[in-house]
C-alpha atoms as a PDB file:
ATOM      1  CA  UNK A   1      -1.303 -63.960 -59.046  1.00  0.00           C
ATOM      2  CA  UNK A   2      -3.090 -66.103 -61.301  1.00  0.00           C
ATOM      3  CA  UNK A   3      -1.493 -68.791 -62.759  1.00  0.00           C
ATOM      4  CA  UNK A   4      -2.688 -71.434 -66.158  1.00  0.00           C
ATOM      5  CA  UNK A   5      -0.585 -74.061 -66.432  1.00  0.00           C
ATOM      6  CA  UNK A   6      -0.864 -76.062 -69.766  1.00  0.00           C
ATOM      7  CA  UNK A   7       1.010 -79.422 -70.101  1.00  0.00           C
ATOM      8  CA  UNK A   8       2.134 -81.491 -73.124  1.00  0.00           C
ATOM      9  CA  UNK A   9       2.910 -85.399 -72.548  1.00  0.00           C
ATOM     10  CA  UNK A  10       2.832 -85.611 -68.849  1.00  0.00           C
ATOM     11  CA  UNK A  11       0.489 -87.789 -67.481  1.00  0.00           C
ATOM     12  CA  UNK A  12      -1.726 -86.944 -64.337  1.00  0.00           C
ATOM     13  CA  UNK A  13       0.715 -87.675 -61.204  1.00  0.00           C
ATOM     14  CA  UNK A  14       3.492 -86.184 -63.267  1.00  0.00           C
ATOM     15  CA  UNK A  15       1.517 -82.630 -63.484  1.00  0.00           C
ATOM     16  CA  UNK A  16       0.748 -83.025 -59.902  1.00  0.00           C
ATOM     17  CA  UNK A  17       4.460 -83.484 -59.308  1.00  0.00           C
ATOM     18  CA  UNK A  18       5.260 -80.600 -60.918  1.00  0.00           C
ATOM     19  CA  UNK A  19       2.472 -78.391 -59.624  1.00  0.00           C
ATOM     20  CA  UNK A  20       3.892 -79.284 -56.433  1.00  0.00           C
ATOM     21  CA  UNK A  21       7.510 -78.396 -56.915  1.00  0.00           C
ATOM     22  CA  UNK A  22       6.431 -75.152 -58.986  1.00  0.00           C
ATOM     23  CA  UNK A  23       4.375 -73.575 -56.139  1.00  0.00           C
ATOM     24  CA  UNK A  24       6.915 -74.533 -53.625  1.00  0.00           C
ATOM     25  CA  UNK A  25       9.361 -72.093 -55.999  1.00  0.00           C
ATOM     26  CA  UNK A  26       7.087 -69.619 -56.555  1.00  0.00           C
ATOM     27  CA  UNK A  27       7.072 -67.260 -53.424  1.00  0.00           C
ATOM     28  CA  UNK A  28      10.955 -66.275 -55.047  1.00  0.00           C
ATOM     29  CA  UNK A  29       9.244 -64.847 -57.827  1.00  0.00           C
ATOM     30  CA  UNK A  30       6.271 -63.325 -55.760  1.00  0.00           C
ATOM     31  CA  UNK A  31       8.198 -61.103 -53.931  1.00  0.00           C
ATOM     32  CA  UNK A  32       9.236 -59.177 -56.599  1.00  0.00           C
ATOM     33  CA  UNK A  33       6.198 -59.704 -58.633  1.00  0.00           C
ATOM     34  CA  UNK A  34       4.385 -57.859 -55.374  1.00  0.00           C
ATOM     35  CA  UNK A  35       6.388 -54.966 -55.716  1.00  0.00           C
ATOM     36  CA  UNK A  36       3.745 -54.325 -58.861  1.00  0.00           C
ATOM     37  CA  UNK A  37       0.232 -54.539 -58.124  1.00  0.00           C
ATOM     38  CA  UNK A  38       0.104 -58.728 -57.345  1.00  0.00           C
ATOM     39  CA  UNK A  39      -3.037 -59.099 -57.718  1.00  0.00           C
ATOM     40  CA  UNK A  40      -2.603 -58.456 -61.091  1.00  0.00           C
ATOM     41  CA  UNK A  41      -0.344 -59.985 -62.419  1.00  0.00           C
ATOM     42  CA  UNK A  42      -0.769 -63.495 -64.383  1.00  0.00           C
ATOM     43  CA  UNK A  43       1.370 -65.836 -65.380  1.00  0.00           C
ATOM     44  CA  UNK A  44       1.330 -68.517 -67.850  1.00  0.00           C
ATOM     45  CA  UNK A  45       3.201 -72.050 -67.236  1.00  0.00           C
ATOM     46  CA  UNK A  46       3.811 -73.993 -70.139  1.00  0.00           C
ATOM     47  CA  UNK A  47       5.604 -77.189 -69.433  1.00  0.00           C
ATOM     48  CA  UNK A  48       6.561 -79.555 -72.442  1.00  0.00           C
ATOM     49  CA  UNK A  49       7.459 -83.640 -71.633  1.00  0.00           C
ATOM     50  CA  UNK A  50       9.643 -84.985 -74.659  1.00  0.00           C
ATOM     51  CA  UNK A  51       9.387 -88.417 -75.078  1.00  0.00           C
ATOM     52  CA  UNK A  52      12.394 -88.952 -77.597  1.00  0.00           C
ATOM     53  CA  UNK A  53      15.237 -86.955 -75.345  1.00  0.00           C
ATOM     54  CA  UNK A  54      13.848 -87.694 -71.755  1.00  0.00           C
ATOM     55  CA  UNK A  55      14.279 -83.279 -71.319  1.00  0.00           C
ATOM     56  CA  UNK A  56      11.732 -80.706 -70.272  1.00  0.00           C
ATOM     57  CA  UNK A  57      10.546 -77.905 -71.584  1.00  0.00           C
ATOM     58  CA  UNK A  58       9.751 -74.995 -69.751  1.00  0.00           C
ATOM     59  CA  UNK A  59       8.071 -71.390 -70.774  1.00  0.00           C
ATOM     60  CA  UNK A  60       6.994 -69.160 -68.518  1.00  0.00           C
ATOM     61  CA  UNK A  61       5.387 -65.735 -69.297  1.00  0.00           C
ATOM     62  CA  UNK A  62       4.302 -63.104 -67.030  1.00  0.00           C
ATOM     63  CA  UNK A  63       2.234 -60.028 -67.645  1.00  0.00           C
ATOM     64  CA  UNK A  64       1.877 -57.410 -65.411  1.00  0.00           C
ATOM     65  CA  UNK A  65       0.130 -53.899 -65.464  1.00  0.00           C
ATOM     66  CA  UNK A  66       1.992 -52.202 -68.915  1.00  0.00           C
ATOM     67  CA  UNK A  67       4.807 -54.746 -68.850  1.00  0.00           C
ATOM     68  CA  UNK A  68       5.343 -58.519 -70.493  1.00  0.00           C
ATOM     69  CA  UNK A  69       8.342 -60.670 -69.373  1.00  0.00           C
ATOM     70  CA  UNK A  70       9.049 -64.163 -70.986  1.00  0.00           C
ATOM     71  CA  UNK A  71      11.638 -67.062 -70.223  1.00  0.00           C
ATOM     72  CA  UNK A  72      12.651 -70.096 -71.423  1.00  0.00           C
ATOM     73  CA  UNK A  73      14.876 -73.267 -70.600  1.00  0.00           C
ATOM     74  CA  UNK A  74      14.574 -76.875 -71.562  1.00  0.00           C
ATOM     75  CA  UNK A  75      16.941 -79.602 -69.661  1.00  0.00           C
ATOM     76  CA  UNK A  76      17.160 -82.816 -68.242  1.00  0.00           C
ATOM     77  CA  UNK A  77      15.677 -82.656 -64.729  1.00  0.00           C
ATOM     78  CA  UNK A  78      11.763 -81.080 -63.949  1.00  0.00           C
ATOM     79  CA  UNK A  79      13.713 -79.614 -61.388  1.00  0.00           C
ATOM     80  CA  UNK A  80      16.344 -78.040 -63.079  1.00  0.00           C
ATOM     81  CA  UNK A  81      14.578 -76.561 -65.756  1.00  0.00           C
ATOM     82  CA  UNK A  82      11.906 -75.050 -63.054  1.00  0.00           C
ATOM     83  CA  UNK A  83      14.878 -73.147 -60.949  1.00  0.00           C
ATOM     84  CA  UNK A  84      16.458 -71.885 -64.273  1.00  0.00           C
ATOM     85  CA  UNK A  85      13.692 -70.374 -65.896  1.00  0.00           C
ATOM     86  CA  UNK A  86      12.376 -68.903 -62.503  1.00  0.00           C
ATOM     87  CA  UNK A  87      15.960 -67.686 -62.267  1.00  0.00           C
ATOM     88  CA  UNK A  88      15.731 -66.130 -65.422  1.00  0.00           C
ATOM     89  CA  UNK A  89      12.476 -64.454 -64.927  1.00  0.00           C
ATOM     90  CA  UNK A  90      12.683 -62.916 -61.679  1.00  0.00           C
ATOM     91  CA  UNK A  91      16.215 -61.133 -63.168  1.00  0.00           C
ATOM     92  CA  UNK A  92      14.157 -59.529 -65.789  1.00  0.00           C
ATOM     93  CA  UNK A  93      11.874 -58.605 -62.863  1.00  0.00           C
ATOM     94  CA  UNK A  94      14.074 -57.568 -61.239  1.00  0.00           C
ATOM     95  CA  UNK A  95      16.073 -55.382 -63.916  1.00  0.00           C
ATOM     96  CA  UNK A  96      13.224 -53.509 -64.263  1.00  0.00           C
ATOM     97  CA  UNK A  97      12.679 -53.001 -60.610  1.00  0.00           C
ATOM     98  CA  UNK A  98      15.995 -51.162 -60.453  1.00  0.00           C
ATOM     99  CA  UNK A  99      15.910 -49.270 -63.494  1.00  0.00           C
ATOM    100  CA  UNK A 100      12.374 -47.850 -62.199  1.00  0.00           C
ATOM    101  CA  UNK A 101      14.358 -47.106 -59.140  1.00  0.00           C
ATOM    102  CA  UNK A 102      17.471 -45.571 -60.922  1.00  0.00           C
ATOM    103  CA  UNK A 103      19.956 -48.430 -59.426  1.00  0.00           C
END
């Protein structure tokens, strides 16, 4: 999977936090995402910092092979906000999985 991460007011050890705790989440979503073709599949990470409300922003969008799936969360924690929109991604994923499979 290829993955482009693009930040907005984070500073340098704050991206590699992130980084960090993203790719430690990520095998949830690439077991499903394998159940496609993997290798191509890319998804975009876009993670916005806001200074005003001390919250995160989170978009993630993946496209696969004939198929585009998009989620969004913002909330108070890096952590937080990473687990819900994974959360909400790998259920679309995942939807589509078993309507393909006629579950």
């Amino acid at each position: 999977m290829v993955i482009n991460f693009r930040y907005k007011n984070f500073t340098d050890q704050e991206k590699k936090q992130f980084e960090k705790y993203f790719h430690n989440r990520l095998p949830r979503l690439e077991e499903w995402v394998d159940k496609f073709n993997g290798a191509e599949a890319k998804l975009r990470v876009v993670v916005e910092k806001f200074a005003t409300k001390s919250a995160y922003k989170l978009i993630l969008e993946l496209r696969l092979p004939r198929e585009h799936f998009r989620a969004t969360e913002d909330d108070h924690t890096i952590m937080e906000v990473v687990d819900l929109t994974l959360a909400k991604l790998i259920t679309q994923v995942r939807k589509l999985i078993n309507r393909r499979a006629g579950k």
